[in-house]
N, C-alpha and C. Protein backbone atom coordinates (compact mmCIF):
# COMPACT_ATOMS: atom_id res chain seq x y z
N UNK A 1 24.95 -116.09 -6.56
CA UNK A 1 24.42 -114.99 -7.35
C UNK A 1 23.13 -114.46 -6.74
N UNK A 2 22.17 -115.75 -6.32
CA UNK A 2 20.87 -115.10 -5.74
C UNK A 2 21.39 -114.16 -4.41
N UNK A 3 22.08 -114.42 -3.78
CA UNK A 3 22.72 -114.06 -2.08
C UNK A 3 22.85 -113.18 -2.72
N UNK A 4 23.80 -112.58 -3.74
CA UNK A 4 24.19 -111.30 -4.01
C UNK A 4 23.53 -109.99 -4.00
N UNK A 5 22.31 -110.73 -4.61
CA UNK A 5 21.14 -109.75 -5.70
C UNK A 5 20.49 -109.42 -4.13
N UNK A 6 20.17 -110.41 -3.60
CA UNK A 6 19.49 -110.07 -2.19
C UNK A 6 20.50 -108.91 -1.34
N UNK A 7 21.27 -109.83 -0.87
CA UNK A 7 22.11 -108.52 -0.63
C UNK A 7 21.91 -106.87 -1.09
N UNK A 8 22.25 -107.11 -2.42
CA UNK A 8 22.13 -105.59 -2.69
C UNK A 8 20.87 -104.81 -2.91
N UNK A 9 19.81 -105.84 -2.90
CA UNK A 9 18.45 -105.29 -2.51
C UNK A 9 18.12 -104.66 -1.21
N UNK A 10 19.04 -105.32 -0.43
CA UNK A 10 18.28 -104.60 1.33
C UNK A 10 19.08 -103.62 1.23
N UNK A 11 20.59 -103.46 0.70
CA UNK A 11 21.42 -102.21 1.12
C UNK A 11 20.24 -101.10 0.61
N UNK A 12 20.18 -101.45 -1.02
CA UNK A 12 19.18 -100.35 -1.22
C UNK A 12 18.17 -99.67 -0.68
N UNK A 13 17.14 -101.06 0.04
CA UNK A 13 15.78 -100.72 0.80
C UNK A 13 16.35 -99.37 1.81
N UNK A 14 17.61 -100.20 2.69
CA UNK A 14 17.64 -99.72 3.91
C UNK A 14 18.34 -98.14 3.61
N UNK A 15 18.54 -97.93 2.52
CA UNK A 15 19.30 -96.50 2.35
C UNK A 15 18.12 -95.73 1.63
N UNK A 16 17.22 -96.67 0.87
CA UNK A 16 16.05 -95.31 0.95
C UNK A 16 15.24 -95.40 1.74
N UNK A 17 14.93 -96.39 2.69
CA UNK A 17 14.27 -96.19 4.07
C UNK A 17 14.98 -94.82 4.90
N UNK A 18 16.44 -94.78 5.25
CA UNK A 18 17.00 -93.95 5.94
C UNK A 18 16.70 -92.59 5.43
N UNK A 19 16.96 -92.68 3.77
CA UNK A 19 16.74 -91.11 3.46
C UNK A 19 15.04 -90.37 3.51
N UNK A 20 14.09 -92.05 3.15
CA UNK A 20 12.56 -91.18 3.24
C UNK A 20 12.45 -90.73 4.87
N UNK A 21 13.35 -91.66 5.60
CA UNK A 21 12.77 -91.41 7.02
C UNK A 21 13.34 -89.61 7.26
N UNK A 22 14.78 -89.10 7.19
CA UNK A 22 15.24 -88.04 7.10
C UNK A 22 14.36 -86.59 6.48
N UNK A 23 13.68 -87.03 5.37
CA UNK A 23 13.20 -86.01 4.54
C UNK A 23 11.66 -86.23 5.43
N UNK A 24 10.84 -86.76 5.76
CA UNK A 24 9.88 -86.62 6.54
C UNK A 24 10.42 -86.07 7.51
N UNK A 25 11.35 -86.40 8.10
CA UNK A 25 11.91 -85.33 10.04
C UNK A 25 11.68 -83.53 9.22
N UNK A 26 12.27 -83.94 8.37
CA UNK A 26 12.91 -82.44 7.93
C UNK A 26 11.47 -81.53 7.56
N UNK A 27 10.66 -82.42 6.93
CA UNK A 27 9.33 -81.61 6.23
C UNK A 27 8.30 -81.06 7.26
N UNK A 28 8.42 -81.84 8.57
CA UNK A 28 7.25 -81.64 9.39
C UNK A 28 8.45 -81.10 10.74
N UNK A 29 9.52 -80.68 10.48
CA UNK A 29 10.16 -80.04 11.39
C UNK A 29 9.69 -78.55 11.43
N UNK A 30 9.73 -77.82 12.93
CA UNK A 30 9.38 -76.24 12.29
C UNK A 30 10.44 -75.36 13.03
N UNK A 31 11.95 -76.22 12.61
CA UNK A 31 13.08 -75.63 13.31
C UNK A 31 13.56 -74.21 13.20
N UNK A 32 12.89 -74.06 11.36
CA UNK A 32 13.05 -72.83 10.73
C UNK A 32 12.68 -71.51 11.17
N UNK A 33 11.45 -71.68 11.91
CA UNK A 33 11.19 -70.70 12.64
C UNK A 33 11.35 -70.47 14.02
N UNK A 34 11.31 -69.05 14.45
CA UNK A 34 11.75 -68.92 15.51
C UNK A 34 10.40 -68.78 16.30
N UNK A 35 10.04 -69.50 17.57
CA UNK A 35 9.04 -70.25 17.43
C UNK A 35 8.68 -68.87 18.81
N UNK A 36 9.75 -68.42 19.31
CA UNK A 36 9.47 -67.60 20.92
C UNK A 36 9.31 -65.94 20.47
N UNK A 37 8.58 -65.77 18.92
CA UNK A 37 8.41 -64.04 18.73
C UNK A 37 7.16 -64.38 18.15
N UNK A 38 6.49 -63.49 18.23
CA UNK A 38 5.34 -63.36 17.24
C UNK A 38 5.35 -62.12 16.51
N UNK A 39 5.32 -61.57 15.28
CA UNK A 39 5.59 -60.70 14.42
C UNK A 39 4.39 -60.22 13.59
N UNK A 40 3.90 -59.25 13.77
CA UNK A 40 2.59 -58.59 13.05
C UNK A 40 3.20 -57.76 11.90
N UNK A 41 2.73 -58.82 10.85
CA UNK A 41 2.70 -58.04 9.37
C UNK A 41 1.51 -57.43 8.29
N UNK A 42 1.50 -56.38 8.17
CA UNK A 42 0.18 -56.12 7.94
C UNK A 42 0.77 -55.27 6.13
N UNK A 43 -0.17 -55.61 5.22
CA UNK A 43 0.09 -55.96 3.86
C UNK A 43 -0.97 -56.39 3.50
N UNK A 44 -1.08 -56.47 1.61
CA UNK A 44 -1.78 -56.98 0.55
C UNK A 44 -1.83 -57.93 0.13
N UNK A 45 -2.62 -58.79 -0.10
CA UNK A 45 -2.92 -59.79 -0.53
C UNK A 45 -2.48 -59.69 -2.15
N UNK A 46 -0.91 -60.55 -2.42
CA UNK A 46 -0.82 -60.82 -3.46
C UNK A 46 -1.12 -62.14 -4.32
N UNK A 47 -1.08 -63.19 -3.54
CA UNK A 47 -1.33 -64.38 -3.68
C UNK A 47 -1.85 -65.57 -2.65
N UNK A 48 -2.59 -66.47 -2.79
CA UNK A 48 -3.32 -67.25 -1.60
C UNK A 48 -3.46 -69.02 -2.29
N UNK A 49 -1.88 -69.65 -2.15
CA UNK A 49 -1.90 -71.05 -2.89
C UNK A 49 -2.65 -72.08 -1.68
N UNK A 50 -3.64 -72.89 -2.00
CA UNK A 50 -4.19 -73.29 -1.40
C UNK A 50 -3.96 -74.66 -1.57
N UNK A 51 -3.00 -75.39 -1.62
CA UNK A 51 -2.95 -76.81 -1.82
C UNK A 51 -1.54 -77.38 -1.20
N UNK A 52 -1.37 -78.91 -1.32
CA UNK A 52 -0.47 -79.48 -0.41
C UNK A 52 0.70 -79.35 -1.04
N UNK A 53 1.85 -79.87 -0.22
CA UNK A 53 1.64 -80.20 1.27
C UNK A 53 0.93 -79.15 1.90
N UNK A 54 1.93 -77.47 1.95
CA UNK A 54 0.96 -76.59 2.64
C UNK A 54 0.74 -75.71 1.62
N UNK A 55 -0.46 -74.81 2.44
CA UNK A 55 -0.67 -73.52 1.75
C UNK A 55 0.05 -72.54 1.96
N UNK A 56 0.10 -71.43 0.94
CA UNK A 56 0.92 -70.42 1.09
C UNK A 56 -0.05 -69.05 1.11
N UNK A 57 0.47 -68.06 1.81
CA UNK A 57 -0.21 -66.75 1.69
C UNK A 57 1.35 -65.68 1.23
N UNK A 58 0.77 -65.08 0.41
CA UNK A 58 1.73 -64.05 -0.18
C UNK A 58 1.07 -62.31 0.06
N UNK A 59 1.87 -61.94 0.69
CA UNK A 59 1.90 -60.32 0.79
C UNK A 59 2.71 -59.60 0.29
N UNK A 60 2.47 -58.28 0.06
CA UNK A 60 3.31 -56.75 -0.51
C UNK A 60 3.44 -56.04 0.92
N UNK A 61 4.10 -55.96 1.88
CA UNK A 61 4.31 -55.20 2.69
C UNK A 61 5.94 -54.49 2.74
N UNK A 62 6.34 -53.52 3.61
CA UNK A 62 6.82 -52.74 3.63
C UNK A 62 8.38 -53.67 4.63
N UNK A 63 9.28 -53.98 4.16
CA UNK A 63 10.63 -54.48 4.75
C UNK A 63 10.63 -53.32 6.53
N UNK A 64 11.99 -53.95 6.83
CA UNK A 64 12.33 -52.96 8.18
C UNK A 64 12.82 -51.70 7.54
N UNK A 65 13.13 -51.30 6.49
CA UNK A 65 13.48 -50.18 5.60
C UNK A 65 12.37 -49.63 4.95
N UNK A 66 11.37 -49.78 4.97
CA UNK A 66 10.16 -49.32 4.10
C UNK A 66 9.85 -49.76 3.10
N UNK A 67 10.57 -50.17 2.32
CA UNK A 67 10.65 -51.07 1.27
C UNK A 67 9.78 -51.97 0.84
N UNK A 68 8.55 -51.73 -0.03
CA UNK A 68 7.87 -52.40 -0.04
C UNK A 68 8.56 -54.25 -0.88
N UNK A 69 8.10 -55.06 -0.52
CA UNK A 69 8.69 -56.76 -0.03
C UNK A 69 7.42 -57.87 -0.47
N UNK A 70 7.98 -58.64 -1.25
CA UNK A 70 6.61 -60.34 -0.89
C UNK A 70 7.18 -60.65 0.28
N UNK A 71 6.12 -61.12 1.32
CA UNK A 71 6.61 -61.31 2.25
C UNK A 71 5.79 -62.98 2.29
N UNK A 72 6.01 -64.18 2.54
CA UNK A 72 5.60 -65.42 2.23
C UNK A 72 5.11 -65.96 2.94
N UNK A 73 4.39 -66.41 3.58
CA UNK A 73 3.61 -67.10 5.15
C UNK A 73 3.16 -68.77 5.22
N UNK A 74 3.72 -69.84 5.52
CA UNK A 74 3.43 -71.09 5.50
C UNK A 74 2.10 -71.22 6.15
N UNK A 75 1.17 -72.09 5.60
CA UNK A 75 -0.03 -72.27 6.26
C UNK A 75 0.01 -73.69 6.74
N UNK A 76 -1.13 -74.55 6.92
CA UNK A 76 -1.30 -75.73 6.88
C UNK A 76 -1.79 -76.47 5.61
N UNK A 77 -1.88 -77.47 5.58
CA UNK A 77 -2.31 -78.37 4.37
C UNK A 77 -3.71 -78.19 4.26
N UNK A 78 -4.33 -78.28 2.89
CA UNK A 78 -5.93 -77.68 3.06
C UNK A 78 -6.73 -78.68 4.19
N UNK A 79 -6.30 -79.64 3.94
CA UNK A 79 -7.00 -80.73 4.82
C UNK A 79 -7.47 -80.47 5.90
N UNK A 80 -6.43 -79.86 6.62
CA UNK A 80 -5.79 -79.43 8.15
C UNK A 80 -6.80 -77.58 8.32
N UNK A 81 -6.85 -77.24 7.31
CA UNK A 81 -7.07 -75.73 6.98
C UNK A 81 -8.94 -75.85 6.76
N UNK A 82 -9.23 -77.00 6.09
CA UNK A 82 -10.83 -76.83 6.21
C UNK A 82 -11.46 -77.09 7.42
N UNK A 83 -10.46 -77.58 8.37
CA UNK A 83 -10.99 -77.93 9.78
C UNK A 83 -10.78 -76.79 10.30
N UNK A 84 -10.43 -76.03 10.28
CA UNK A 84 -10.17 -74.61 11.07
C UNK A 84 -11.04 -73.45 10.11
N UNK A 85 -11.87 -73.97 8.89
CA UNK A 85 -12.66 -72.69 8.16
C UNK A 85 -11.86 -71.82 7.53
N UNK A 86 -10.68 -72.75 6.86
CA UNK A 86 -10.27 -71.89 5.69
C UNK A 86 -10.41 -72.68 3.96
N UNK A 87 -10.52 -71.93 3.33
CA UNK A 87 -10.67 -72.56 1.99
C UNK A 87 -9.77 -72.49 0.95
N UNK A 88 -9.96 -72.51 -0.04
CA UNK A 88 -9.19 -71.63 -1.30
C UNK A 88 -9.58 -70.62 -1.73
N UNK A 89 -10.82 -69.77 -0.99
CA UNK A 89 -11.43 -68.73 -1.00
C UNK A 89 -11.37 -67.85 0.16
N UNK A 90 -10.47 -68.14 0.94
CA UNK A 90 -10.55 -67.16 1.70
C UNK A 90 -9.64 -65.93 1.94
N UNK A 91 -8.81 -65.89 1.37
CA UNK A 91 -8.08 -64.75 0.95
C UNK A 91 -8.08 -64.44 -0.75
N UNK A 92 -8.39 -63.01 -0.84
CA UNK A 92 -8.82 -62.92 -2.34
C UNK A 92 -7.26 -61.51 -2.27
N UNK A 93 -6.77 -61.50 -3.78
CA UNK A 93 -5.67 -60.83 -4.09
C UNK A 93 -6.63 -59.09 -3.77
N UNK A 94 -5.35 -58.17 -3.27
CA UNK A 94 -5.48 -57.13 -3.06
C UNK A 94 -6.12 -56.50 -1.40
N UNK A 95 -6.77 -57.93 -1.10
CA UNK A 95 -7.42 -57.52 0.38
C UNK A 95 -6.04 -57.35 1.74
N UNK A 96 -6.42 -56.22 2.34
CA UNK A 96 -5.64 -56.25 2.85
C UNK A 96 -5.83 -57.12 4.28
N UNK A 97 -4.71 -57.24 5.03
CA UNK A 97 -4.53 -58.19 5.70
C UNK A 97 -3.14 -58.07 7.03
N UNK A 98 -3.71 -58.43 8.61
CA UNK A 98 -2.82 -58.79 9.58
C UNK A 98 -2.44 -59.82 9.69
N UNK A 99 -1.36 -60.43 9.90
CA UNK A 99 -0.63 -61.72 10.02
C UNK A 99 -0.09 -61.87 11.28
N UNK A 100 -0.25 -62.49 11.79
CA UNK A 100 0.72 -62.59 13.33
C UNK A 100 1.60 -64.10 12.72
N UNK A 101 2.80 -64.09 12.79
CA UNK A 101 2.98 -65.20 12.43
C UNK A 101 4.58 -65.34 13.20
N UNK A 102 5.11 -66.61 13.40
CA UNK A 102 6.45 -66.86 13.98
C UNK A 102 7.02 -66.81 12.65
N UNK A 103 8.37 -65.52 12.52
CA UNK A 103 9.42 -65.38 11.94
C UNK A 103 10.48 -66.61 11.34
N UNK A 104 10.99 -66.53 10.11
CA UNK A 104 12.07 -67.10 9.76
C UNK A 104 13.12 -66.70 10.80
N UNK A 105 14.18 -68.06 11.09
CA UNK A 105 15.31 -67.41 11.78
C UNK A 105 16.38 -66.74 10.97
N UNK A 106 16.17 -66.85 9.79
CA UNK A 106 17.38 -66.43 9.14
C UNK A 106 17.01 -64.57 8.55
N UNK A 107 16.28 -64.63 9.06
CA UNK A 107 15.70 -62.87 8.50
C UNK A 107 14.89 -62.97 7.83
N UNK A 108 14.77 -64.14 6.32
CA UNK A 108 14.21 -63.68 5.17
C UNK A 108 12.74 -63.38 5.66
N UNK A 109 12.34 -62.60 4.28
CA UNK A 109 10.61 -62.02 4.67
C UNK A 109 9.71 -63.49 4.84
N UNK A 110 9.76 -64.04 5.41
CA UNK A 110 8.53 -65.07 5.72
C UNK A 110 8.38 -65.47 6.91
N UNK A 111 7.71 -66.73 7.07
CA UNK A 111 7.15 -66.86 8.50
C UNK A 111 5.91 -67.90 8.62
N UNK A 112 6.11 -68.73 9.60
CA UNK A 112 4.52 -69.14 9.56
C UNK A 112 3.53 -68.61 10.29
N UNK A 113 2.22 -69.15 9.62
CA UNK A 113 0.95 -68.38 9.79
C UNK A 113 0.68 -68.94 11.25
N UNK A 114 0.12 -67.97 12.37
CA UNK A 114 -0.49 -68.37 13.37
C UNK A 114 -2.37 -67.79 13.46
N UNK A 115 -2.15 -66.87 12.94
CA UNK A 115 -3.60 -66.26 12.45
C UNK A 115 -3.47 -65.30 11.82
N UNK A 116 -4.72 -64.72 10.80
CA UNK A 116 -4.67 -63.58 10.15
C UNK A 116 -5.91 -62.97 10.33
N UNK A 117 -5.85 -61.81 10.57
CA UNK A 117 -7.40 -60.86 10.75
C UNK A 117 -7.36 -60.33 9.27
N UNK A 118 -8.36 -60.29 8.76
CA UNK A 118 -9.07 -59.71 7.25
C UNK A 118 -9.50 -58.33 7.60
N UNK A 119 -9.94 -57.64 6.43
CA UNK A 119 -10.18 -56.46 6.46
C UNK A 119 -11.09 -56.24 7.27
N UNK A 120 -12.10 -57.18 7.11
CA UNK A 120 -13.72 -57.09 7.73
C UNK A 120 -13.50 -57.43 9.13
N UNK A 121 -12.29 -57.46 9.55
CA UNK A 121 -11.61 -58.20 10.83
C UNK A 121 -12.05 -59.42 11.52
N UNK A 122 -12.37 -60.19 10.41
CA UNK A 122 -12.87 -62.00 10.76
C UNK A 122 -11.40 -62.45 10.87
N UNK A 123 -11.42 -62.95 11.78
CA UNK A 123 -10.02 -63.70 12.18
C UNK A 123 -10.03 -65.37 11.31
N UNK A 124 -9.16 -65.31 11.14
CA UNK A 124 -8.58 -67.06 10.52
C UNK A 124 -7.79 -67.55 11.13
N UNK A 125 -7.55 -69.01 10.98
CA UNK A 125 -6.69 -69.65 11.25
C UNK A 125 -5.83 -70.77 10.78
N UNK A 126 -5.34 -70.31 9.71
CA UNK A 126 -4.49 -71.14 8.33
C UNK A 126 -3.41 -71.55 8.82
N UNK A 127 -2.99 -71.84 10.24
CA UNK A 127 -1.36 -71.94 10.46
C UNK A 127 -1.65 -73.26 10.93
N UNK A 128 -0.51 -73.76 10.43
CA UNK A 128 0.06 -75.19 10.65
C UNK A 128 0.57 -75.48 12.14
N UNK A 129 -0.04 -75.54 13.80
CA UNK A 129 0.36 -75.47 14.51
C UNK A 129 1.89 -75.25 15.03
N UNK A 130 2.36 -74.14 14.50
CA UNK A 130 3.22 -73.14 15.06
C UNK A 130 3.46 -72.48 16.30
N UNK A 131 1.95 -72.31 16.61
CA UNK A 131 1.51 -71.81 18.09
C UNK A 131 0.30 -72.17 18.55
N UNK A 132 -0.27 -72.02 19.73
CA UNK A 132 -1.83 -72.04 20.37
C UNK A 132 -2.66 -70.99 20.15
N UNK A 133 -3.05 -71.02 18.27
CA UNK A 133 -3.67 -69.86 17.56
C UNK A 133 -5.14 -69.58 18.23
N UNK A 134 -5.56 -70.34 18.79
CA UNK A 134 -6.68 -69.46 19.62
C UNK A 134 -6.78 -68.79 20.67
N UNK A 135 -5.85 -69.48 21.43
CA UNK A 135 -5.25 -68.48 22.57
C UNK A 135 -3.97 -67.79 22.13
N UNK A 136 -3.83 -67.31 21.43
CA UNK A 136 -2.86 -66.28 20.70
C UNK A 136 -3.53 -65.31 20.13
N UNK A 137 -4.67 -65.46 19.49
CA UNK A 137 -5.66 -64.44 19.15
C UNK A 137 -6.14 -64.08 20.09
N UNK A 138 -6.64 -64.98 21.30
CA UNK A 138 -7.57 -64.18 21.83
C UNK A 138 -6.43 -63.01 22.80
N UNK A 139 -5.32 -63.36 23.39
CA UNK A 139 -4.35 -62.05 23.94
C UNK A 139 -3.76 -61.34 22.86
N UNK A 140 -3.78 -61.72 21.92
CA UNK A 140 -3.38 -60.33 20.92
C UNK A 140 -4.78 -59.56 20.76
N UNK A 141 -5.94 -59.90 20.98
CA UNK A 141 -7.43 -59.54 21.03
C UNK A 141 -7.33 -58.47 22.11
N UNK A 142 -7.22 -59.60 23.13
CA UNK A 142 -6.94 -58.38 24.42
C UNK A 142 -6.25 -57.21 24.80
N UNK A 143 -5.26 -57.25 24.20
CA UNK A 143 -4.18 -56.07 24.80
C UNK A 143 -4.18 -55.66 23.46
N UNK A 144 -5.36 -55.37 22.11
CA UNK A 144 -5.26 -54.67 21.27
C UNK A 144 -4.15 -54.80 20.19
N UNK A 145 -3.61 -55.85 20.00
CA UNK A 145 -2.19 -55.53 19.42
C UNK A 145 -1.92 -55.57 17.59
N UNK A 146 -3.02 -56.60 17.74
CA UNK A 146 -3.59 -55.73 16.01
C UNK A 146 -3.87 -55.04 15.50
N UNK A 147 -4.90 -54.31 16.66
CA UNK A 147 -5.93 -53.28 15.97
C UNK A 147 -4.84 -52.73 16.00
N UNK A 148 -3.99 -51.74 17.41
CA UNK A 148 -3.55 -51.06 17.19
C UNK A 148 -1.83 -51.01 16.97
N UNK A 149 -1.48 -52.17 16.69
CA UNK A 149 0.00 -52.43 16.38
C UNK A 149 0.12 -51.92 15.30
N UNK A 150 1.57 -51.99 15.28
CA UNK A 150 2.45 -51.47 14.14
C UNK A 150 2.99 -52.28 12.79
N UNK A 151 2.67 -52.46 11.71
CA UNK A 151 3.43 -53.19 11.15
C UNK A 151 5.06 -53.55 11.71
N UNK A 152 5.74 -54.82 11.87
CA UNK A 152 6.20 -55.34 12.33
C UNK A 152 6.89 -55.21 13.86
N UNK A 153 5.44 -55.10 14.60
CA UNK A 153 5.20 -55.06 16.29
C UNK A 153 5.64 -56.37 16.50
N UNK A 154 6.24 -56.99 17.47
CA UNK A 154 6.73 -58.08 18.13
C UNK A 154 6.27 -58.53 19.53
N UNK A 155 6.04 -59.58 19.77
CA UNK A 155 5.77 -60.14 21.08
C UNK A 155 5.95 -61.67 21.42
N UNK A 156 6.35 -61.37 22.37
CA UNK A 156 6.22 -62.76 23.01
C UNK A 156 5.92 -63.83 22.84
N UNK A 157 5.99 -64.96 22.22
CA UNK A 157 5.09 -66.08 22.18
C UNK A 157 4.22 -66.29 23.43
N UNK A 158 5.32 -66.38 24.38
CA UNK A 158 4.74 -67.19 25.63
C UNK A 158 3.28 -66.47 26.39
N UNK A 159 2.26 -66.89 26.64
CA UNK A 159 1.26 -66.70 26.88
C UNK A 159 1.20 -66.03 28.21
């Protein structure tokens, strides 16, 4: 009877060992996005969730149809986000806002954050290493592609 109980104790361990190990691959995977575009979305600040796992940034911008859209942006965990000088204050609702961020592969409106320029054009950096957001700012800096891009202008990842 004891052999038994043991027994069916490890099957258990070892099948929620397998599944916590699975759901961690999956959470800190960033397969979802397509990691080789960078996509400038430029929009309103509808919402700015600042807590774990990650943060979220929410915009009103305009679809590939005009259509104005929430468009959803994964950040990093605040933890990760106060080391880079972001807070729970740093995006306030209505401000408007550039996003450069790597695209969902499946179309939908979201994306993760690689940086965002503010109105006052202070650059941030809320993204959950997605890309090499400082050297991603600084050549989207260079060749202008914020200032003067287009809502959903595209480029290159590769440096």
């Amino acid at each position: 009877m004891k052999q038994t109980h043991l027994k069916a104790t490890a099957i258990v361990l070892l099948v929620v060992g397998l599944f916590s190990t699975n759901l961690l691959f999956a959470h800190h995977s960033f397969q979802m996005f397509d990691r080789t575009q960078l996509v400038l979305i430029k929009g309103s600040v509808t919402d700015w969730n600042f807590n774990n796992p990650h943060s979220w940034l929410h915009v009103e911008a305009p679809d590939s149809n005009g259509e104005l859209q929430t468009w959803s942006f994964e950040g990093a965990s605040p933890v990760h986000g106060v080391r880079q000088g972001v807070t729970g204050n740093t995006f306030r609702k209505g401000e408007l806002v550039s996003i450069v961020m790597s695209p969902m592969k499946d179309g939908r409106n979201a994306g993760a954050m690689c940086f965002v320029v503010k109105e006052n054009e202070e650059v941030t950096f809320p993204g959950d290493a997605t890309c090499n957001a400082y050297m991603v700012a600084q050549q989207w800096e260079t060749n202008s592609w914020v200032k003067e891009g287009a809502h959903l202008d595209s480029h290159s990842s590769a440096p």
